[in-house]
PDB file of N, CA and C in Angstrom:
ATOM      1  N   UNK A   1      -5.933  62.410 -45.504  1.00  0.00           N
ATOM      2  CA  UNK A   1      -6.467  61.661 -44.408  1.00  0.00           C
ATOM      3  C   UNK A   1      -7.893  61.260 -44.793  1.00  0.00           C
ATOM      4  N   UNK A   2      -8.122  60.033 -44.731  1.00  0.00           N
ATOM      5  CA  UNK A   2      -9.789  59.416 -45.065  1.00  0.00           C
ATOM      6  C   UNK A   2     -10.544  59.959 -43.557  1.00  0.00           C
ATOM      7  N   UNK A   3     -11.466  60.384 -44.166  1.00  0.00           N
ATOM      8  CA  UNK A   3     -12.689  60.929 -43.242  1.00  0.00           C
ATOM      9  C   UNK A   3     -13.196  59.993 -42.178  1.00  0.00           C
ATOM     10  N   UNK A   4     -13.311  59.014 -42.789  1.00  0.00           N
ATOM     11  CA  UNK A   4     -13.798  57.702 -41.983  1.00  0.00           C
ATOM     12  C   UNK A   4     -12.999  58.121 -40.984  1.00  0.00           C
ATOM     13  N   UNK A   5     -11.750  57.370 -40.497  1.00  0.00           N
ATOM     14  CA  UNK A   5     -11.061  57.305 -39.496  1.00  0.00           C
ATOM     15  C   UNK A   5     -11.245  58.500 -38.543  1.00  0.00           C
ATOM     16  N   UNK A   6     -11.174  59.841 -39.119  1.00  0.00           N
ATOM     17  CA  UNK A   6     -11.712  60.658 -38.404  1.00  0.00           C
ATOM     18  C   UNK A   6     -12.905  60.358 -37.733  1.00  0.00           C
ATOM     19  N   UNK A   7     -13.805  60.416 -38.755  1.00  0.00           N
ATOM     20  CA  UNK A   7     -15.491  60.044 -37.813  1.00  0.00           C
ATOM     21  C   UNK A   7     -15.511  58.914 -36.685  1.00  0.00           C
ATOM     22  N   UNK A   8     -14.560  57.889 -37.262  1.00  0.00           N
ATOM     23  CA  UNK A   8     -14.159  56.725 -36.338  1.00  0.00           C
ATOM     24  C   UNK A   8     -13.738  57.350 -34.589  1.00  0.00           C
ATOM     25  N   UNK A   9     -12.518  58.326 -34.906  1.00  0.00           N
ATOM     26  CA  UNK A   9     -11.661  58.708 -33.797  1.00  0.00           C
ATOM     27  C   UNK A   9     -13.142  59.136 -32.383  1.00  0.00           C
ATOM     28  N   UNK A  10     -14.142  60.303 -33.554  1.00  0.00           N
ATOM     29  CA  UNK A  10     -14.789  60.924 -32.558  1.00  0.00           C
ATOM     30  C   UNK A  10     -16.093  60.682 -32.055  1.00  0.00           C
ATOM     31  N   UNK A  11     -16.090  59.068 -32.730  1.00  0.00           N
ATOM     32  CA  UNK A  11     -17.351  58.505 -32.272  1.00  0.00           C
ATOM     33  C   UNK A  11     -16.424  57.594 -30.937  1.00  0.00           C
ATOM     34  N   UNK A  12     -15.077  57.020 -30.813  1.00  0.00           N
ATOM     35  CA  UNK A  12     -14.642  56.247 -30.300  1.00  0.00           C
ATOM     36  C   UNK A  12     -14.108  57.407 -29.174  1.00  0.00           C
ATOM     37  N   UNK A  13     -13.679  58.732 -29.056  1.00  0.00           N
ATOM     38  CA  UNK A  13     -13.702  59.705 -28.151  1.00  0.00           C
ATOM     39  C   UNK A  13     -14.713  60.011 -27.319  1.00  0.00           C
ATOM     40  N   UNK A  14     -16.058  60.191 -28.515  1.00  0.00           N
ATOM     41  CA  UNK A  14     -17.388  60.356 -27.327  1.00  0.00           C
ATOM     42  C   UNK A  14     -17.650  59.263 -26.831  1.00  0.00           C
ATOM     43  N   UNK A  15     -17.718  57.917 -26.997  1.00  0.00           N
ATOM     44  CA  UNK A  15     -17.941  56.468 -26.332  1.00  0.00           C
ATOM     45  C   UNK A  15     -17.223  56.526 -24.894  1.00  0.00           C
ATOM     46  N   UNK A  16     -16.106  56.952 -24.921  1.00  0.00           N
ATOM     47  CA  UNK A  16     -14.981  56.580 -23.849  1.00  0.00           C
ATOM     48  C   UNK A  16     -15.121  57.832 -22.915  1.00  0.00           C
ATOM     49  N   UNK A  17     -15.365  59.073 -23.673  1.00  0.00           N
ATOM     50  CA  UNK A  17     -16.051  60.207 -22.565  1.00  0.00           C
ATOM     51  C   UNK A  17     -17.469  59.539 -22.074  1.00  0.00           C
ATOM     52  N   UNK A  18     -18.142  59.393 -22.293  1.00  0.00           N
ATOM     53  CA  UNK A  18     -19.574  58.770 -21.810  1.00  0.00           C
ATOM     54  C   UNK A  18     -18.885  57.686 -20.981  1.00  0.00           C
ATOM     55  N   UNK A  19     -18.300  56.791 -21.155  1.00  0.00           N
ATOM     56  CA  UNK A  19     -17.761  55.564 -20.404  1.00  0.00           C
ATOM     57  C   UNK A  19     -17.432  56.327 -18.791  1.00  0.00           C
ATOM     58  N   UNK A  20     -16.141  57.148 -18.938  1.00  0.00           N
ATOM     59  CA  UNK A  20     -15.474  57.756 -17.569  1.00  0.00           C
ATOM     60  C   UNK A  20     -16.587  58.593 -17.289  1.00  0.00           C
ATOM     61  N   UNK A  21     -17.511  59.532 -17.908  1.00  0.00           N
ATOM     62  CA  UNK A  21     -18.854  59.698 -16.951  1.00  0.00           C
ATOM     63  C   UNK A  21     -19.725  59.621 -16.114  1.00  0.00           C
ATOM     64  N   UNK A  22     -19.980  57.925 -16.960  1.00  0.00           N
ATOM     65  CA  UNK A  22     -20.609  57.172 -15.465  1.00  0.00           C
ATOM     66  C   UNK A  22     -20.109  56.421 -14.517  1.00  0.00           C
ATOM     67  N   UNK A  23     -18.697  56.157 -15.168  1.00  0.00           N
ATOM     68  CA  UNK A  23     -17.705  55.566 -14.175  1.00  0.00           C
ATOM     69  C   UNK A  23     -17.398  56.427 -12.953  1.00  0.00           C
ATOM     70  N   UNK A  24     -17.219  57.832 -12.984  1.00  0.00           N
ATOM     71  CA  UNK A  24     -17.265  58.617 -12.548  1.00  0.00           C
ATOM     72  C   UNK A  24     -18.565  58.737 -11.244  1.00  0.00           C
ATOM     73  N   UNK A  25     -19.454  58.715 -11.769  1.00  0.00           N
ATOM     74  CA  UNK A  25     -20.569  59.339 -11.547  1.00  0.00           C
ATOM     75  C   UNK A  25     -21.269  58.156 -10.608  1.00  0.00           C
ATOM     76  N   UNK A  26     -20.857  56.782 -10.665  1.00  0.00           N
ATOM     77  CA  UNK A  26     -21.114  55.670  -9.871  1.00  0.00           C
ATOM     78  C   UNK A  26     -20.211  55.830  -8.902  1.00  0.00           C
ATOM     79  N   UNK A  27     -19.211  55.961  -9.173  1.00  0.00           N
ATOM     80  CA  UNK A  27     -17.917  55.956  -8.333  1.00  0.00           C
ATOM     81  C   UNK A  27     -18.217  57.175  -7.068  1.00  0.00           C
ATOM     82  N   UNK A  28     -18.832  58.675  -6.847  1.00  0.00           N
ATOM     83  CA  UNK A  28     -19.396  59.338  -6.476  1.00  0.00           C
ATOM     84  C   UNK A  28     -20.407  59.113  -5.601  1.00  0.00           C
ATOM     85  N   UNK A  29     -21.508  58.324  -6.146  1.00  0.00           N
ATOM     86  CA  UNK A  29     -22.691  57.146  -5.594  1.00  0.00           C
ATOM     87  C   UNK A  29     -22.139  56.516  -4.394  1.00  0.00           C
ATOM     88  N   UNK A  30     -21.222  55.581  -4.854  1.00  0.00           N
ATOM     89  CA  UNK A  30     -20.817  54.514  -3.837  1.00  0.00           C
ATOM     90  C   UNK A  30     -20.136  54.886  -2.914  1.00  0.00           C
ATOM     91  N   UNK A  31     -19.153  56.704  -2.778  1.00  0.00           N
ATOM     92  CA  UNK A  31     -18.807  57.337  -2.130  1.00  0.00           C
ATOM     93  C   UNK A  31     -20.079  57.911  -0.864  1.00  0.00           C
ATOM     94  N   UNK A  32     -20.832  58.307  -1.356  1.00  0.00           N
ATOM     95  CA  UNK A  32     -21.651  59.164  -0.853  1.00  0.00           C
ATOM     96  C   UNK A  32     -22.375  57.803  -0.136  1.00  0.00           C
ATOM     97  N   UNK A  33     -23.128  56.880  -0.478  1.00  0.00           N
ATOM     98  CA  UNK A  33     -23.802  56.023  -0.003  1.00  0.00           C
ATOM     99  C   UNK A  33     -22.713  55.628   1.161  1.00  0.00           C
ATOM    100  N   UNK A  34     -21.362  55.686   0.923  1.00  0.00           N
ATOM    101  CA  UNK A  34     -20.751  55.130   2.521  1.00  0.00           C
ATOM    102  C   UNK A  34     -20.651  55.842   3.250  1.00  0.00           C
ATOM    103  N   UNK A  35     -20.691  57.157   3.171  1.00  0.00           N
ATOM    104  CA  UNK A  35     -20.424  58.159   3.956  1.00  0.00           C
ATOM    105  C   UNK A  35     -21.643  58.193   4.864  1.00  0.00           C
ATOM    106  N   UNK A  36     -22.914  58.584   4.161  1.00  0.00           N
ATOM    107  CA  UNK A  36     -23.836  58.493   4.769  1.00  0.00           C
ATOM    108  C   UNK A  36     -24.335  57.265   5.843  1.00  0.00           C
ATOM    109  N   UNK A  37     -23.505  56.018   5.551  1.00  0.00           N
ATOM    110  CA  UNK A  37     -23.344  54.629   6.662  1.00  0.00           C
ATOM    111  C   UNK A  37     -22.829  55.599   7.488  1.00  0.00           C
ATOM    112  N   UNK A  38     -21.558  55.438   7.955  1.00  0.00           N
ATOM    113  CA  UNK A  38     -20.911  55.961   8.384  1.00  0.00           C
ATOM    114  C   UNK A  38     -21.529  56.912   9.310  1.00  0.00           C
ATOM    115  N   UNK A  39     -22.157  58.256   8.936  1.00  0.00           N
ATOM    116  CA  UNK A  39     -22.712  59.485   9.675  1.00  0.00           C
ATOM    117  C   UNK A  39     -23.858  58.808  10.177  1.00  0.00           C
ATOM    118  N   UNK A  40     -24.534  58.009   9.708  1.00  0.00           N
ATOM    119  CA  UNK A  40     -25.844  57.499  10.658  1.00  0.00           C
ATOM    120  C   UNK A  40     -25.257  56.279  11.914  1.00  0.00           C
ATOM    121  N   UNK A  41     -24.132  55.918  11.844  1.00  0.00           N
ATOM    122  CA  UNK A  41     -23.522  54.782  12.990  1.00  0.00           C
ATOM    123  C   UNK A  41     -23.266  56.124  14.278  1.00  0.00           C
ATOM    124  N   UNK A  42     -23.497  55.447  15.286  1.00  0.00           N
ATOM    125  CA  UNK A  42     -23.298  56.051  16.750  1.00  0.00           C
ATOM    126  C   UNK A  42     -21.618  56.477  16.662  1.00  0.00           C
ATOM    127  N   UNK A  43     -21.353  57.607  17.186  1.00  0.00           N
ATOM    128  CA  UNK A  43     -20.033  57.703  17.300  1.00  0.00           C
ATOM    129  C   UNK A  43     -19.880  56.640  18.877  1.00  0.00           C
ATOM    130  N   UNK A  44     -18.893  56.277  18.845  1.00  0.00           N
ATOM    131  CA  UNK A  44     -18.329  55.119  20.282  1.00  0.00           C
ATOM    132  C   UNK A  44     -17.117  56.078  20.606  1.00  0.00           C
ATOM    133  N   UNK A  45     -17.465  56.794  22.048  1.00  0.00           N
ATOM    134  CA  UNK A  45     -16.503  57.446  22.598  1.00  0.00           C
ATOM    135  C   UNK A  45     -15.806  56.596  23.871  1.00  0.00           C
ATOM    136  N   UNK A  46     -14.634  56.611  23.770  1.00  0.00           N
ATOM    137  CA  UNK A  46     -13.391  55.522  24.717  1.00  0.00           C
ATOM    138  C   UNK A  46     -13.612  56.262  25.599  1.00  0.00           C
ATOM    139  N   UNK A  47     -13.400  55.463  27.197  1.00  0.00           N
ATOM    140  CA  UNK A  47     -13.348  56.357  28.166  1.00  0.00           C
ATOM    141  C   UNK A  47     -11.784  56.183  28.445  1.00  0.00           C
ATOM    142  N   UNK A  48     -11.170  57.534  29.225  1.00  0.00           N
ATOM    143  CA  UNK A  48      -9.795  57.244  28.975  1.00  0.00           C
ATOM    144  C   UNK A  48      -9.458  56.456  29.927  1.00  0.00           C
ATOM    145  N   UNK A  49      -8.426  55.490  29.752  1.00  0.00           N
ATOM    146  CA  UNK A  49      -7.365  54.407  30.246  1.00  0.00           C
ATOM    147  C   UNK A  49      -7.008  55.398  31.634  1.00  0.00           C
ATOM    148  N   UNK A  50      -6.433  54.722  32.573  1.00  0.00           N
ATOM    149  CA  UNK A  50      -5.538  55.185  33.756  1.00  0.00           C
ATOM    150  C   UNK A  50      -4.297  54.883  33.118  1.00  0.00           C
ATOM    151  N   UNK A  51      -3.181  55.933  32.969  1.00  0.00           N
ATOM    152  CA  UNK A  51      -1.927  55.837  33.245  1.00  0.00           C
ATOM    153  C   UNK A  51      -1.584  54.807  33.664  1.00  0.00           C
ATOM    154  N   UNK A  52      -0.666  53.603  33.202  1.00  0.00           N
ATOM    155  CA  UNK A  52       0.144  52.847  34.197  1.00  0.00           C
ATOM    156  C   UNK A  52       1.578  53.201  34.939  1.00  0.00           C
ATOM    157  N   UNK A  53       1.404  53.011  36.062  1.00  0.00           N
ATOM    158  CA  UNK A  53       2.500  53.316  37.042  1.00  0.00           C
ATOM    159  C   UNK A  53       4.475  53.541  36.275  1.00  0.00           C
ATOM    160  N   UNK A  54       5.033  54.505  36.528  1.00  0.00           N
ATOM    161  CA  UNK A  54       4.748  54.932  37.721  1.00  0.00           C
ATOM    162  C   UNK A  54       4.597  56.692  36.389  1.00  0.00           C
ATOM    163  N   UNK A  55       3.546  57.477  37.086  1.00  0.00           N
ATOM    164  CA  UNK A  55       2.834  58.742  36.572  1.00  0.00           C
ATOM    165  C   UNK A  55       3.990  59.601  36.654  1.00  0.00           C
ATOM    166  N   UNK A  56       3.798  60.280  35.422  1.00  0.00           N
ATOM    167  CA  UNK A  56       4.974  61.342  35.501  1.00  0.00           C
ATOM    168  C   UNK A  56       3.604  62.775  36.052  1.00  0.00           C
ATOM    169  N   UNK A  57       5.093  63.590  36.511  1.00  0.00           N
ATOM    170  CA  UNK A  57       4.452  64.937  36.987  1.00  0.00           C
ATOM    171  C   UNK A  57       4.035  65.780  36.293  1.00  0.00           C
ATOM    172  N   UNK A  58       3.052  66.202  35.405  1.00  0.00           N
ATOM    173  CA  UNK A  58       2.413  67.585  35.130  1.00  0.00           C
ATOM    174  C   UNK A  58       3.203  68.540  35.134  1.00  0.00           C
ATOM    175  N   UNK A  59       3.371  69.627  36.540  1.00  0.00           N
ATOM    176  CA  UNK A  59       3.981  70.114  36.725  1.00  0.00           C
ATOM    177  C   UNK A  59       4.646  69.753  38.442  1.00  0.00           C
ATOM    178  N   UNK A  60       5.625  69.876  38.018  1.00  0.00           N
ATOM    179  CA  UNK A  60       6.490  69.482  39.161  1.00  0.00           C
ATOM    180  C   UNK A  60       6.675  70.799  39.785  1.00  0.00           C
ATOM    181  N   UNK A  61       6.902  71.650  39.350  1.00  0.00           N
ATOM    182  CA  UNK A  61       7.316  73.272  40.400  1.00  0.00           C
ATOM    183  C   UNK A  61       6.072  73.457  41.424  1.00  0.00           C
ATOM    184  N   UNK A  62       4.453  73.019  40.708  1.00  0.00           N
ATOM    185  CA  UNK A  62       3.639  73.602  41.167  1.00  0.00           C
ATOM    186  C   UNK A  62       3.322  72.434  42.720  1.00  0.00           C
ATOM    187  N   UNK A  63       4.047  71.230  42.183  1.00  0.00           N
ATOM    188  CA  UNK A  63       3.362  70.425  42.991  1.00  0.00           C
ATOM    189  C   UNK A  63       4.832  70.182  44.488  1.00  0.00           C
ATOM    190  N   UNK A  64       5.530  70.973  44.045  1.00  0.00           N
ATOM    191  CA  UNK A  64       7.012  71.020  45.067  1.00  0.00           C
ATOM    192  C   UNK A  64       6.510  72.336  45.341  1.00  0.00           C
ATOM    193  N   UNK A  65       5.742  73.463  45.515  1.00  0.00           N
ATOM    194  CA  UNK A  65       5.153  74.472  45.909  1.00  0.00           C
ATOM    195  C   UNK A  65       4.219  73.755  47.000  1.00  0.00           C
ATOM    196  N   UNK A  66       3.356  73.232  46.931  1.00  0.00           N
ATOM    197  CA  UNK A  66       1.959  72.834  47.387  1.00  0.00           C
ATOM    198  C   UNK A  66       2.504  71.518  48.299  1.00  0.00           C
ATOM    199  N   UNK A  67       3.603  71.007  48.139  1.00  0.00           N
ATOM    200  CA  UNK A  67       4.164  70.037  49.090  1.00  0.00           C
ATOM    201  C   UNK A  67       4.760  71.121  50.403  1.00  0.00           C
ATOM    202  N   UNK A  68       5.570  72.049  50.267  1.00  0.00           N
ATOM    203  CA  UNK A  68       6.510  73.050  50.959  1.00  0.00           C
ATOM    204  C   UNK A  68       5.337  74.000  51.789  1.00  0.00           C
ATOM    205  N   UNK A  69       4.491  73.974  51.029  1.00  0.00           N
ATOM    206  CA  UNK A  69       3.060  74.754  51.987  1.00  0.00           C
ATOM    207  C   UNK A  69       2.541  73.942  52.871  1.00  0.00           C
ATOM    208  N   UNK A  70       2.318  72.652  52.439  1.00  0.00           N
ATOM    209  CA  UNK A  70       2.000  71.610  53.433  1.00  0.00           C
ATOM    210  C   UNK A  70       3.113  71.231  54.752  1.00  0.00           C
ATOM    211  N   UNK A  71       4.284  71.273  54.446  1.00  0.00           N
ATOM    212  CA  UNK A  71       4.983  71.273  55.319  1.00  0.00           C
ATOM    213  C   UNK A  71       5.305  72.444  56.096  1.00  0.00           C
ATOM    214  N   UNK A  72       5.284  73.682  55.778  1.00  0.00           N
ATOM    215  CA  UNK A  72       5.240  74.775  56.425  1.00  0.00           C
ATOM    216  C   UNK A  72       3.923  75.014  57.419  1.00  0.00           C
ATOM    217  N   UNK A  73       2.950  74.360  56.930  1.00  0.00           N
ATOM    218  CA  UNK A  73       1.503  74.741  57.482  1.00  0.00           C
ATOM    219  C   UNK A  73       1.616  73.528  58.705  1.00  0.00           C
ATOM    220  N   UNK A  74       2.274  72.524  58.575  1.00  0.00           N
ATOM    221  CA  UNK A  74       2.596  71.336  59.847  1.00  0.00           C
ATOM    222  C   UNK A  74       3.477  71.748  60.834  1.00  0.00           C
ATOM    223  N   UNK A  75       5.063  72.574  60.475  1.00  0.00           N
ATOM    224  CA  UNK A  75       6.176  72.943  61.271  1.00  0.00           C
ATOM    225  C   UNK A  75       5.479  74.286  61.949  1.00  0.00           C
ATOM    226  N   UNK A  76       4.356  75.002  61.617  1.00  0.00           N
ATOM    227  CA  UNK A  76       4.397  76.264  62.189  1.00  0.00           C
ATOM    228  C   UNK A  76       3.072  76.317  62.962  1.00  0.00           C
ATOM    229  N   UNK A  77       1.923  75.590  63.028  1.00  0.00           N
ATOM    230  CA  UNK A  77       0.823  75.863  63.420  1.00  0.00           C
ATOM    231  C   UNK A  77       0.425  74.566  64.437  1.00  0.00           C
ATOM    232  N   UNK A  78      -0.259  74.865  65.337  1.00  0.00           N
ATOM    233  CA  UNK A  78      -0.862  74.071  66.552  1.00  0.00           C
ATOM    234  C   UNK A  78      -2.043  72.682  65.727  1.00  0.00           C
ATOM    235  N   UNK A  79      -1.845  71.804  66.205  1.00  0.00           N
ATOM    236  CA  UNK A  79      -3.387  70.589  65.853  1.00  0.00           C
ATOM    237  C   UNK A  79      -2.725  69.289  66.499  1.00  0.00           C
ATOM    238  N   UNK A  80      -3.974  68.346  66.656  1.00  0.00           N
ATOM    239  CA  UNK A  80      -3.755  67.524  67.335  1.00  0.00           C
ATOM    240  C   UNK A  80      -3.251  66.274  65.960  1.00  0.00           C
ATOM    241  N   UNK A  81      -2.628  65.138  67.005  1.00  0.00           N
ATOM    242  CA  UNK A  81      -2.031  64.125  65.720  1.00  0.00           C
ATOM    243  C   UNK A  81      -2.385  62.751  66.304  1.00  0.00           C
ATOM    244  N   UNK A  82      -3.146  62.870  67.736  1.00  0.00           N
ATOM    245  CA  UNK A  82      -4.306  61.840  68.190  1.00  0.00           C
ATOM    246  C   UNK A  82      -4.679  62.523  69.198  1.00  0.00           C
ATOM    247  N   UNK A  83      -6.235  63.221  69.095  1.00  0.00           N
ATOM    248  CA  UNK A  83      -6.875  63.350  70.317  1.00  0.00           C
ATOM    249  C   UNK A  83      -6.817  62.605  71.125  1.00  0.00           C
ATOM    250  N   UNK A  84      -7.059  61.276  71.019  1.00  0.00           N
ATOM    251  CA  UNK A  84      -7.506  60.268  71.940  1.00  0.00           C
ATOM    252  C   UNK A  84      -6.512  60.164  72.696  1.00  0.00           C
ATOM    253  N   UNK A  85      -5.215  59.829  72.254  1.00  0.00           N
ATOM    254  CA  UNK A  85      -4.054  59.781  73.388  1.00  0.00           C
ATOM    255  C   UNK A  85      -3.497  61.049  73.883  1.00  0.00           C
ATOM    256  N   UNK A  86      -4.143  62.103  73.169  1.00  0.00           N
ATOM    257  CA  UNK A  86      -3.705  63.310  73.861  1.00  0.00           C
ATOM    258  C   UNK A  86      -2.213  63.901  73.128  1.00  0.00           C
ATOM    259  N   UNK A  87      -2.087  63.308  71.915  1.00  0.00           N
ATOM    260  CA  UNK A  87      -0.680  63.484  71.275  1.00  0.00           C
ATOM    261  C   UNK A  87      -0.769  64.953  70.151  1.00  0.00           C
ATOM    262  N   UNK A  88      -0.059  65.888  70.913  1.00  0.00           N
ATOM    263  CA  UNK A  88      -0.445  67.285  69.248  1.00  0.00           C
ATOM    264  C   UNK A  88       0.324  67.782  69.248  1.00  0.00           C
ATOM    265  N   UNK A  89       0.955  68.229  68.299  1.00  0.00           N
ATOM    266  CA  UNK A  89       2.295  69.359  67.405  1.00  0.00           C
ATOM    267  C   UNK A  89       2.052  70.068  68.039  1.00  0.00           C
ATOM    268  N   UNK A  90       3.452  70.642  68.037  1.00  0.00           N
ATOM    269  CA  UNK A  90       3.173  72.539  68.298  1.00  0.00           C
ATOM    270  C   UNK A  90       4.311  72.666  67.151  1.00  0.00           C
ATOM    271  N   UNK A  91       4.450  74.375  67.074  1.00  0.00           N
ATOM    272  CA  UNK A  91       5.134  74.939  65.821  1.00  0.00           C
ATOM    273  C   UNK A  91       6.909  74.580  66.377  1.00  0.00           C
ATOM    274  N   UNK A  92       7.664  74.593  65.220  1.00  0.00           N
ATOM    275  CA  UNK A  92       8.996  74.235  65.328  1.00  0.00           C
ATOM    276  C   UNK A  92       9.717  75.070  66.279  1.00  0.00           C
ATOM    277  N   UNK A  93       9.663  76.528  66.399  1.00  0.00           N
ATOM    278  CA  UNK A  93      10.037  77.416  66.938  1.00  0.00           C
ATOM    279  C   UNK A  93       9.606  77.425  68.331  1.00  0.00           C
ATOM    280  N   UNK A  94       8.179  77.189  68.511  1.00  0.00           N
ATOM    281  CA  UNK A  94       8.079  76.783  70.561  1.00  0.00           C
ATOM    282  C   UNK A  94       8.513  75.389  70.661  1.00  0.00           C
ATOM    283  N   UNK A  95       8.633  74.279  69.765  1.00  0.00           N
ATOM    284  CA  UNK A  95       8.918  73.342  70.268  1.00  0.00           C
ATOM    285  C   UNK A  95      10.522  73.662  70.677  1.00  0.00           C
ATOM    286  N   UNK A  96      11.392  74.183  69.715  1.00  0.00           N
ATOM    287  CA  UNK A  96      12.778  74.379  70.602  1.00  0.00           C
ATOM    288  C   UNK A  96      13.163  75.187  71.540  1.00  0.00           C
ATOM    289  N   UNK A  97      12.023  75.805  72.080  1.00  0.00           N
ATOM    290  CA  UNK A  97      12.379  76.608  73.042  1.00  0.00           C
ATOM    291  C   UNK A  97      12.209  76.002  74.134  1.00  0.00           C
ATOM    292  N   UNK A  98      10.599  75.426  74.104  1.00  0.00           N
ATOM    293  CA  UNK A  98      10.293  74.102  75.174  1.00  0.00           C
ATOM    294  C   UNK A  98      11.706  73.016  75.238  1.00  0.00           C
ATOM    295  N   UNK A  99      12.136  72.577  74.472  1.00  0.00           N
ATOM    296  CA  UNK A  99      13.541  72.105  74.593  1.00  0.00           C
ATOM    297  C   UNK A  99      14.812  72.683  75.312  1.00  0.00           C
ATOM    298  N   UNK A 100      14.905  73.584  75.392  1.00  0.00           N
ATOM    299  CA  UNK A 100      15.938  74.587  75.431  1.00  0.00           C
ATOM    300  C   UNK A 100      15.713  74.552  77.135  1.00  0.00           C
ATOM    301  N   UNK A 101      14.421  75.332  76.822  1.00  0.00           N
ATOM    302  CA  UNK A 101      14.201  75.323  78.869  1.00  0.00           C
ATOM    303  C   UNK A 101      14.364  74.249  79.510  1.00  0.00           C
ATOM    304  N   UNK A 102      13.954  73.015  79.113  1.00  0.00           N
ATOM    305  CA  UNK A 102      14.211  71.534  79.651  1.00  0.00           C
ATOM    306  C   UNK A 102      15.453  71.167  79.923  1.00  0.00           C
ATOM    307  N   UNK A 103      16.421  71.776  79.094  1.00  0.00           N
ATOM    308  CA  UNK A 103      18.124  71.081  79.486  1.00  0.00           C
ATOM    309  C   UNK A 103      18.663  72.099  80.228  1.00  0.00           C
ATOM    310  N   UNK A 104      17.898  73.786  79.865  1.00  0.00           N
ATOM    311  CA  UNK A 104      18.322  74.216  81.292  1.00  0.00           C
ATOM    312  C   UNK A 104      17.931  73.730  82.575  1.00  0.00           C
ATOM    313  N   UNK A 105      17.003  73.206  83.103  1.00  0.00           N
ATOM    314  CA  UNK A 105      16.962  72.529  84.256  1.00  0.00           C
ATOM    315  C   UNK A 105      18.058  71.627  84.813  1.00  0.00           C
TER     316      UNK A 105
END
């Protein structure tokens, strides 16, 4: 094997290592220089959208709980449903009794 070509190979090895070096090493640069754009821009936080119709339920058990309380708390307890005309619930249980006595008459 002639020497030359050798000396050739590892002058043309170190050239091309030095080459991907700074190719490298720019390539790194131009990384870092965007990043740093990037981290100095304001983050822009979305405010969230409304759901469009029609909304599904979360939880449905909790909210068929909290409906059944509401209706229990209307069928069983005294309040008015217009002062002004003088119009107010009473609980389910005196209202049928108040019934009851009425058709006995």
């Amino acid at each position: 094997m002639d020497p030359r070509y050798v000396f050739y190979f590892g002058v043309a090895l170190t050239v091309v290592g030095i080459a991907v070096f700074v190719l490298i090493w720019r390539m790194f640069l131009v990384f870092e220089s965007r990043q740093a754009r990037l981290e100095s821009q304001p983050v822009l936080v979305e405010t969230p959208q409304p759901q469009p119709e029609p909304r599904l339920q979360i939880s449905p058990q909790g909210d068929l709980q909290n409906l059944r309380r509401q209706e229990d708390e209307i069928l069983t307890t005294y309040g008015w449903i217009n002062r002004d005309s003088g119009t107010a619930r009473v609980p389910i249980e005196r209202a049928m009794q108040l019934y009851l006595e009425r058709q006995k008459k």
